[in-house]
PDB file of N, CA and C in Angstrom:
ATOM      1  N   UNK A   1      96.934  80.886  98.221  1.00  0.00           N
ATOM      2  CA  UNK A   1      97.321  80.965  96.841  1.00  0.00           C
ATOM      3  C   UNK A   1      98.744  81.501  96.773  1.00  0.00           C
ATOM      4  N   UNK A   2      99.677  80.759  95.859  1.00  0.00           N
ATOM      5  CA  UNK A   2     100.765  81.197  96.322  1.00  0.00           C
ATOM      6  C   UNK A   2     101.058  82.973  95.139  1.00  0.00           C
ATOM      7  N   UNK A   3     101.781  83.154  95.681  1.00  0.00           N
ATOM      8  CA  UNK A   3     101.877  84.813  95.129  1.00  0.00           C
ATOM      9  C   UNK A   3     102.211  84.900  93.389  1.00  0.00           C
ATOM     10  N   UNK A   4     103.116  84.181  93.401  1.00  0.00           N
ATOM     11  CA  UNK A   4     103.623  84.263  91.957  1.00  0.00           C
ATOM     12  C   UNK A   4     102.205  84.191  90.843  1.00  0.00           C
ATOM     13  N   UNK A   5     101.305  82.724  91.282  1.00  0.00           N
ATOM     14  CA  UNK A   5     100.598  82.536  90.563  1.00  0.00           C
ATOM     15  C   UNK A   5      99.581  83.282  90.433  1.00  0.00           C
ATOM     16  N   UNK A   6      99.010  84.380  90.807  1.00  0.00           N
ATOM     17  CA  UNK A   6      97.964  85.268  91.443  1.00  0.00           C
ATOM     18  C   UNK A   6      98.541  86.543  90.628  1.00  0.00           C
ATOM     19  N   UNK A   7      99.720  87.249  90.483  1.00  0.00           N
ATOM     20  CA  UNK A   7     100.183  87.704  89.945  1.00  0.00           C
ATOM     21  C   UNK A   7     100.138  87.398  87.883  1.00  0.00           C
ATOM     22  N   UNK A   8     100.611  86.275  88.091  1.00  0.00           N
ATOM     23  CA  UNK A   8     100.326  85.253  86.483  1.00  0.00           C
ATOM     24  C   UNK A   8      99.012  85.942  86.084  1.00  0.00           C
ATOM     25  N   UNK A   9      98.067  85.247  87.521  1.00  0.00           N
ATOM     26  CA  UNK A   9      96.637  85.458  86.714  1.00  0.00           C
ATOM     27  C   UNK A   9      96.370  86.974  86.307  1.00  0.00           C
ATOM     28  N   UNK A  10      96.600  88.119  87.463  1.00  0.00           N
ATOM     29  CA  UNK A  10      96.432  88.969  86.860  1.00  0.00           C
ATOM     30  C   UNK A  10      96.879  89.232  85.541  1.00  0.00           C
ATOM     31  N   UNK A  11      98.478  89.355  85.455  1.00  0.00           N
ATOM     32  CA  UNK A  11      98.481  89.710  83.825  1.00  0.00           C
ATOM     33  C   UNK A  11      98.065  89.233  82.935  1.00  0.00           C
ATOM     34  N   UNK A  12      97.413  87.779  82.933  1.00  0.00           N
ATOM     35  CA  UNK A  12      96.749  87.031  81.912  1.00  0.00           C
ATOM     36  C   UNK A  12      95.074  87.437  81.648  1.00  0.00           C
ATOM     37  N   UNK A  13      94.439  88.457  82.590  1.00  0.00           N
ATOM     38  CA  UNK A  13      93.263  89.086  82.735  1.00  0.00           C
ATOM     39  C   UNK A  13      93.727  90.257  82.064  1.00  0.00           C
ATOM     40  N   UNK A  14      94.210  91.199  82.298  1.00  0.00           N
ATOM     41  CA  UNK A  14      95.108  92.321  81.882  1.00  0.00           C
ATOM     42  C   UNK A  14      94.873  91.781  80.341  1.00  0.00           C
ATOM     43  N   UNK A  15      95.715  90.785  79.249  1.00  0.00           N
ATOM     44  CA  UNK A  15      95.633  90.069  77.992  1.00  0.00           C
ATOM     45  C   UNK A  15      94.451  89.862  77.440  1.00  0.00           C
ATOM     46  N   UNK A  16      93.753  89.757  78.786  1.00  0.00           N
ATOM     47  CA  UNK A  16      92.226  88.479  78.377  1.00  0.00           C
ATOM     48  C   UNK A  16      92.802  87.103  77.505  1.00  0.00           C
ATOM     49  N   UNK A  17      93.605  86.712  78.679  1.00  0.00           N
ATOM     50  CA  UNK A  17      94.382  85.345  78.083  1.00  0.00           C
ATOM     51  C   UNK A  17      93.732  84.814  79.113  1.00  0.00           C
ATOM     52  N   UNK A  18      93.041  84.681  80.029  1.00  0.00           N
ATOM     53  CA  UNK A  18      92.390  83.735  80.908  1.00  0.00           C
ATOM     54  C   UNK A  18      91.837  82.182  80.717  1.00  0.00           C
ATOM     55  N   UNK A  19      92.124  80.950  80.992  1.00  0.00           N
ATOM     56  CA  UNK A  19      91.085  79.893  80.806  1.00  0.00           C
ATOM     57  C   UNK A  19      89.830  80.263  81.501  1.00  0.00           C
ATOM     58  N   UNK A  20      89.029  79.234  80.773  1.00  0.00           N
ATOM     59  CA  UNK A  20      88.057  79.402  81.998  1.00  0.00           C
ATOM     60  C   UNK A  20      87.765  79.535  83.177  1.00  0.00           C
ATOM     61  N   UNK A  21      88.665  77.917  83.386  1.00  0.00           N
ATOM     62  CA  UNK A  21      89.204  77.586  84.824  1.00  0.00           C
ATOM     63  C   UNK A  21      89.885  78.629  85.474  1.00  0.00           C
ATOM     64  N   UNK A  22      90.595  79.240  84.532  1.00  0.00           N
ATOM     65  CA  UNK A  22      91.281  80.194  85.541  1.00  0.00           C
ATOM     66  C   UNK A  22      90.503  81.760  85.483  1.00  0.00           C
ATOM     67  N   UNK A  23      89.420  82.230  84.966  1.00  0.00           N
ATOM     68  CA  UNK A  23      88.644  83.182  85.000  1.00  0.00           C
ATOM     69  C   UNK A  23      87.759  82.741  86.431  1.00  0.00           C
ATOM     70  N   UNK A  24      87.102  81.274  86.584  1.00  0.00           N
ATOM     71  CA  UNK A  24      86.083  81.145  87.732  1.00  0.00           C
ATOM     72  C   UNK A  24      86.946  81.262  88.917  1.00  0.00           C
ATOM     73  N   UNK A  25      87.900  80.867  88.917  1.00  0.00           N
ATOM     74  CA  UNK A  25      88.629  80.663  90.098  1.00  0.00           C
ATOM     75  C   UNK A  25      89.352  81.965  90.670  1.00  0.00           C
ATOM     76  N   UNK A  26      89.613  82.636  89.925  1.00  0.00           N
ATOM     77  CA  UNK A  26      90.167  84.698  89.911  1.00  0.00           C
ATOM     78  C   UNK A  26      88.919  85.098  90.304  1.00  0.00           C
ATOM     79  N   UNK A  27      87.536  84.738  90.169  1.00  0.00           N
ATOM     80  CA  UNK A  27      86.297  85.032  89.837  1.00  0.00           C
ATOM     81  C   UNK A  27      85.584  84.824  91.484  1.00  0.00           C
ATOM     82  N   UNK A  28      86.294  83.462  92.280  1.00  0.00           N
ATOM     83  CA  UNK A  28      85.886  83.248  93.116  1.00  0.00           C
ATOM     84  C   UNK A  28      86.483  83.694  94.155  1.00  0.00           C
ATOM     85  N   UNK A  29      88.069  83.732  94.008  1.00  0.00           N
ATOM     86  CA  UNK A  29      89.047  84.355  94.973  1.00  0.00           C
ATOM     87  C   UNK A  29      88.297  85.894  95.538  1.00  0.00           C
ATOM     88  N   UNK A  30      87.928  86.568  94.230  1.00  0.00           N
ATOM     89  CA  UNK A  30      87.570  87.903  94.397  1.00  0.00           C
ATOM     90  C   UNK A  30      85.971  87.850  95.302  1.00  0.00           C
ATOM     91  N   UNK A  31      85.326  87.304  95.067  1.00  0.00           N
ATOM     92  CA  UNK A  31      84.452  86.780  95.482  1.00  0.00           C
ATOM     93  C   UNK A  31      84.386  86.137  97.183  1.00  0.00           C
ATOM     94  N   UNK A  32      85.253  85.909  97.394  1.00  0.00           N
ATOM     95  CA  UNK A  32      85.152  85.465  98.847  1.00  0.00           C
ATOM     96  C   UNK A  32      85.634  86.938  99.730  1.00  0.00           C
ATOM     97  N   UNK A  33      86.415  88.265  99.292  1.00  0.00           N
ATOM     98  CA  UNK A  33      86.345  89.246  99.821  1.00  0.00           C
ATOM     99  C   UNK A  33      84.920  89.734  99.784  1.00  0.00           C
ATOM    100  N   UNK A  34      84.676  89.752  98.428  1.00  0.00           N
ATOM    101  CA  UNK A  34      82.858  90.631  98.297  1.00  0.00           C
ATOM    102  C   UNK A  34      82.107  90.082  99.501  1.00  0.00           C
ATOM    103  N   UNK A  35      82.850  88.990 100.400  1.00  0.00           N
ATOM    104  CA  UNK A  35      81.020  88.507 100.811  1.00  0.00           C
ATOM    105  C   UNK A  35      81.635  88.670 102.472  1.00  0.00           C
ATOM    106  N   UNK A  36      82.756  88.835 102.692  1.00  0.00           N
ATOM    107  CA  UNK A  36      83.080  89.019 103.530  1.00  0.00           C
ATOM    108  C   UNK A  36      82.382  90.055 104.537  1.00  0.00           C
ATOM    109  N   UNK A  37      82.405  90.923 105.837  1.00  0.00           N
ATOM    110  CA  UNK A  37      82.112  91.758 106.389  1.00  0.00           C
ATOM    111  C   UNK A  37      83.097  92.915 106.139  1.00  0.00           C
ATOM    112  N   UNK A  38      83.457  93.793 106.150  1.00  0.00           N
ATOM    113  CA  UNK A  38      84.091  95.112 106.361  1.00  0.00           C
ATOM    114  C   UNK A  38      85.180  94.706 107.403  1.00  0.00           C
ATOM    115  N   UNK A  39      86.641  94.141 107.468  1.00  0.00           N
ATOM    116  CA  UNK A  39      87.195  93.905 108.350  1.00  0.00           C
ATOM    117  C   UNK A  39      88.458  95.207 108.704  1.00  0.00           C
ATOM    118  N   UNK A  40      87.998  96.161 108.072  1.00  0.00           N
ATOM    119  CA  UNK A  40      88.588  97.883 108.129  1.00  0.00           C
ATOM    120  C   UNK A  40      87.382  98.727 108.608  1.00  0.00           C
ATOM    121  N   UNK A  41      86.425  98.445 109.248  1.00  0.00           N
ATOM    122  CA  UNK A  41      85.393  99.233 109.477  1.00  0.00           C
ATOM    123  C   UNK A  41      86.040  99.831 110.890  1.00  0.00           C
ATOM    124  N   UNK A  42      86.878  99.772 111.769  1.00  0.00           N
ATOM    125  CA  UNK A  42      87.226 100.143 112.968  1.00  0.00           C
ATOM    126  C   UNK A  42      88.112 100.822 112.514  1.00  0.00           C
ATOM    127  N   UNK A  43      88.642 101.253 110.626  1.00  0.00           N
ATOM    128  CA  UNK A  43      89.564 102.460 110.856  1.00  0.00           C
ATOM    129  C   UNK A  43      88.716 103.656 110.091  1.00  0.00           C
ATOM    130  N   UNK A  44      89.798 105.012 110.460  1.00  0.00           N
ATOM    131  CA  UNK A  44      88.768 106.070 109.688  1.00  0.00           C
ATOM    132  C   UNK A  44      89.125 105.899 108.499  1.00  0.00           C
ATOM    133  N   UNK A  45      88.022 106.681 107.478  1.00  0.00           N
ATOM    134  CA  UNK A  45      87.628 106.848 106.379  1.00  0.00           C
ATOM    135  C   UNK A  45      89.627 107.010 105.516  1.00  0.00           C
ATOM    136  N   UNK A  46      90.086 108.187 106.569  1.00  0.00           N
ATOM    137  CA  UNK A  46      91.618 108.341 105.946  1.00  0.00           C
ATOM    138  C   UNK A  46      92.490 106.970 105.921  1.00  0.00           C
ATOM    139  N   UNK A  47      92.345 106.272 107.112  1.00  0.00           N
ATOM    140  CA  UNK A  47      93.237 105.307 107.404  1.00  0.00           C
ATOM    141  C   UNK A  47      92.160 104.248 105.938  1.00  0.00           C
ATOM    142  N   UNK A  48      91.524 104.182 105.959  1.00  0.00           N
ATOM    143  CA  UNK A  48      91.243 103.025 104.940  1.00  0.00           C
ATOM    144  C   UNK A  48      91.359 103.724 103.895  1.00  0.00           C
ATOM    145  N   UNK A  49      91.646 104.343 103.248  1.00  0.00           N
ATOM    146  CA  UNK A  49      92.601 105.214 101.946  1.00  0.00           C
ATOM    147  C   UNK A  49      94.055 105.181 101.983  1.00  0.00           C
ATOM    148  N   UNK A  50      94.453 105.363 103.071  1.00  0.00           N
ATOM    149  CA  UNK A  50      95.882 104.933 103.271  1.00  0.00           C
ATOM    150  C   UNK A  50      96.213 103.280 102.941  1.00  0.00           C
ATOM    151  N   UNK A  51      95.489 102.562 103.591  1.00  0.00           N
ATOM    152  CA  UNK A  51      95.822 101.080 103.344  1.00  0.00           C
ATOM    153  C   UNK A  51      95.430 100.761 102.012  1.00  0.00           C
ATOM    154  N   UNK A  52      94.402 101.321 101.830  1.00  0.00           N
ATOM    155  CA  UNK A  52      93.928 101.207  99.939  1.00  0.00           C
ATOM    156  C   UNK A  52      95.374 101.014  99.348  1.00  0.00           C
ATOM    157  N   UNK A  53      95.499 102.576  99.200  1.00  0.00           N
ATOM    158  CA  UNK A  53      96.587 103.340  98.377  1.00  0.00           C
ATOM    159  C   UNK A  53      97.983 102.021  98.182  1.00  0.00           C
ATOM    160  N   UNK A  54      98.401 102.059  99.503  1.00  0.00           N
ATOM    161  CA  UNK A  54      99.597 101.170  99.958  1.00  0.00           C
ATOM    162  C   UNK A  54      99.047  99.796  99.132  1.00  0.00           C
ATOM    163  N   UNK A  55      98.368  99.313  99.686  1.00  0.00           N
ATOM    164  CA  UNK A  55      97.722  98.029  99.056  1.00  0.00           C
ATOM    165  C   UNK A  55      98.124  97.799  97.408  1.00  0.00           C
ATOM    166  N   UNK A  56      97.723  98.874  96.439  1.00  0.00           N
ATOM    167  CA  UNK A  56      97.314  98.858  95.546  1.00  0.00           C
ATOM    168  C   UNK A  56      99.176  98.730  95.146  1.00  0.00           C
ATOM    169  N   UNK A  57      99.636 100.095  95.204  1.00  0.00           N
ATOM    170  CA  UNK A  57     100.751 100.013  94.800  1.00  0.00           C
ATOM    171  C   UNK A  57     101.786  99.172  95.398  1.00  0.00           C
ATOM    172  N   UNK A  58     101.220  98.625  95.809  1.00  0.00           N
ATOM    173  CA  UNK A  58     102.339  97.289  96.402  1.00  0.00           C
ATOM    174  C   UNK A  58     102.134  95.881  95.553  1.00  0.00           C
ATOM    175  N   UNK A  59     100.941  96.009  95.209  1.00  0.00           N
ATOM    176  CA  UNK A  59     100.346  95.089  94.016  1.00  0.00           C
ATOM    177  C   UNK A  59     100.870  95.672  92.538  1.00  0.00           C
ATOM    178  N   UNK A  60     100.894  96.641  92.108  1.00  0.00           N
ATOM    179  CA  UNK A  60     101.345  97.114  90.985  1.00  0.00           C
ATOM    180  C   UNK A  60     102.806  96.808  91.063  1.00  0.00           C
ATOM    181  N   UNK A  61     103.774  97.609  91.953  1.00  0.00           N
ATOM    182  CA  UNK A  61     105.337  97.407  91.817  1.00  0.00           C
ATOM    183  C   UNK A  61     105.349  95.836  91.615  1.00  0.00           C
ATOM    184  N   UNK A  62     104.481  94.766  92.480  1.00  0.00           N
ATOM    185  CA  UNK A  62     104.833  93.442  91.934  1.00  0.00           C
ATOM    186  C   UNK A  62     104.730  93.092  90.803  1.00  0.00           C
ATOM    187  N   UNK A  63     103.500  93.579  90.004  1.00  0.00           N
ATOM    188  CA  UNK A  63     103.241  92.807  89.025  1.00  0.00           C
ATOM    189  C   UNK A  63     104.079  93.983  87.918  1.00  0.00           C
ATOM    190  N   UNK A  64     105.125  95.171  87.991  1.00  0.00           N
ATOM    191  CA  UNK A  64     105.737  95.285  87.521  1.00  0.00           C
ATOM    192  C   UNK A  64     107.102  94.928  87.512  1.00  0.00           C
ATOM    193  N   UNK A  65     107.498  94.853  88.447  1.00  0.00           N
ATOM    194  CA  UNK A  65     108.850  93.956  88.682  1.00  0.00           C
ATOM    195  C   UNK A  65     108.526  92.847  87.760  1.00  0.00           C
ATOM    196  N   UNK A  66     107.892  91.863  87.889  1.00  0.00           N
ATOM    197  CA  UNK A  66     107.646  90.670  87.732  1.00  0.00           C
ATOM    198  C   UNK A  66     107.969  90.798  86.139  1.00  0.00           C
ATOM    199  N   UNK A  67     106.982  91.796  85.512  1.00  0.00           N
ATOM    200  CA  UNK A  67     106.956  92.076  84.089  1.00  0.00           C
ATOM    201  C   UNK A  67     108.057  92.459  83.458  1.00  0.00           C
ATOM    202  N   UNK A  68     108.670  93.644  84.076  1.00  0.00           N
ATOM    203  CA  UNK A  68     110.099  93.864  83.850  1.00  0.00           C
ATOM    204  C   UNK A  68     111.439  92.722  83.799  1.00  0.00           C
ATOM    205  N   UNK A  69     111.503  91.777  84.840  1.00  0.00           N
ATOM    206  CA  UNK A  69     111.984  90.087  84.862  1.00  0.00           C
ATOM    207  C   UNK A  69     111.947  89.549  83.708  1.00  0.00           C
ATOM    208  N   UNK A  70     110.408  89.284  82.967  1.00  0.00           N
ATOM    209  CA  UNK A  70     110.070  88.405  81.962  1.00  0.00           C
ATOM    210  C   UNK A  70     110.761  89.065  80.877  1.00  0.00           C
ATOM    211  N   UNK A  71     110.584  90.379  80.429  1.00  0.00           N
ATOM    212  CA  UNK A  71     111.005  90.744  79.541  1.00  0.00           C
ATOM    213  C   UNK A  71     112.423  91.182  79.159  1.00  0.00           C
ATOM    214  N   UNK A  72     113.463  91.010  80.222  1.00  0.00           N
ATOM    215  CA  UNK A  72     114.913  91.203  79.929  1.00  0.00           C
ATOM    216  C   UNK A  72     115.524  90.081  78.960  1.00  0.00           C
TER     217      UNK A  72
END
């Protein structure tokens, strides 16, 4: 999925501007992690809080940059 659009979707969930199409498909993306196995189970409890953390706010600064862009 390319990045930009994944980003889109989030803020359009964020709105609850979603299509359908694009609610099942955000719906399924998320969905293919849920069913996955634990592929962080070989780190400790800290180290998978660390990658959380990082994770998360690396996802936020994007989808704020991004937001900040649109709105200049």
């Amino acid at each position: 999925m390319d990045k930009q659009y994944f980003i889109e979707l989030l803020q359009k969930y964020q709105r609850s501007d979603l299509t359908g199409e694009e609610k099942r498909f955000l719906e399924a993306y998320y969905n293919l992690f849920q069913n996955e196995p634990d592929v962080l189970q070989s780190f400790s409890a800290k180290e998978k809080k660390e990658f959380r953390d990082s994770m998360l706010k690396g996802l936020w600064d994007d989808i704020s940059q991004h937001y900040f862009q649109c709105t200049d």
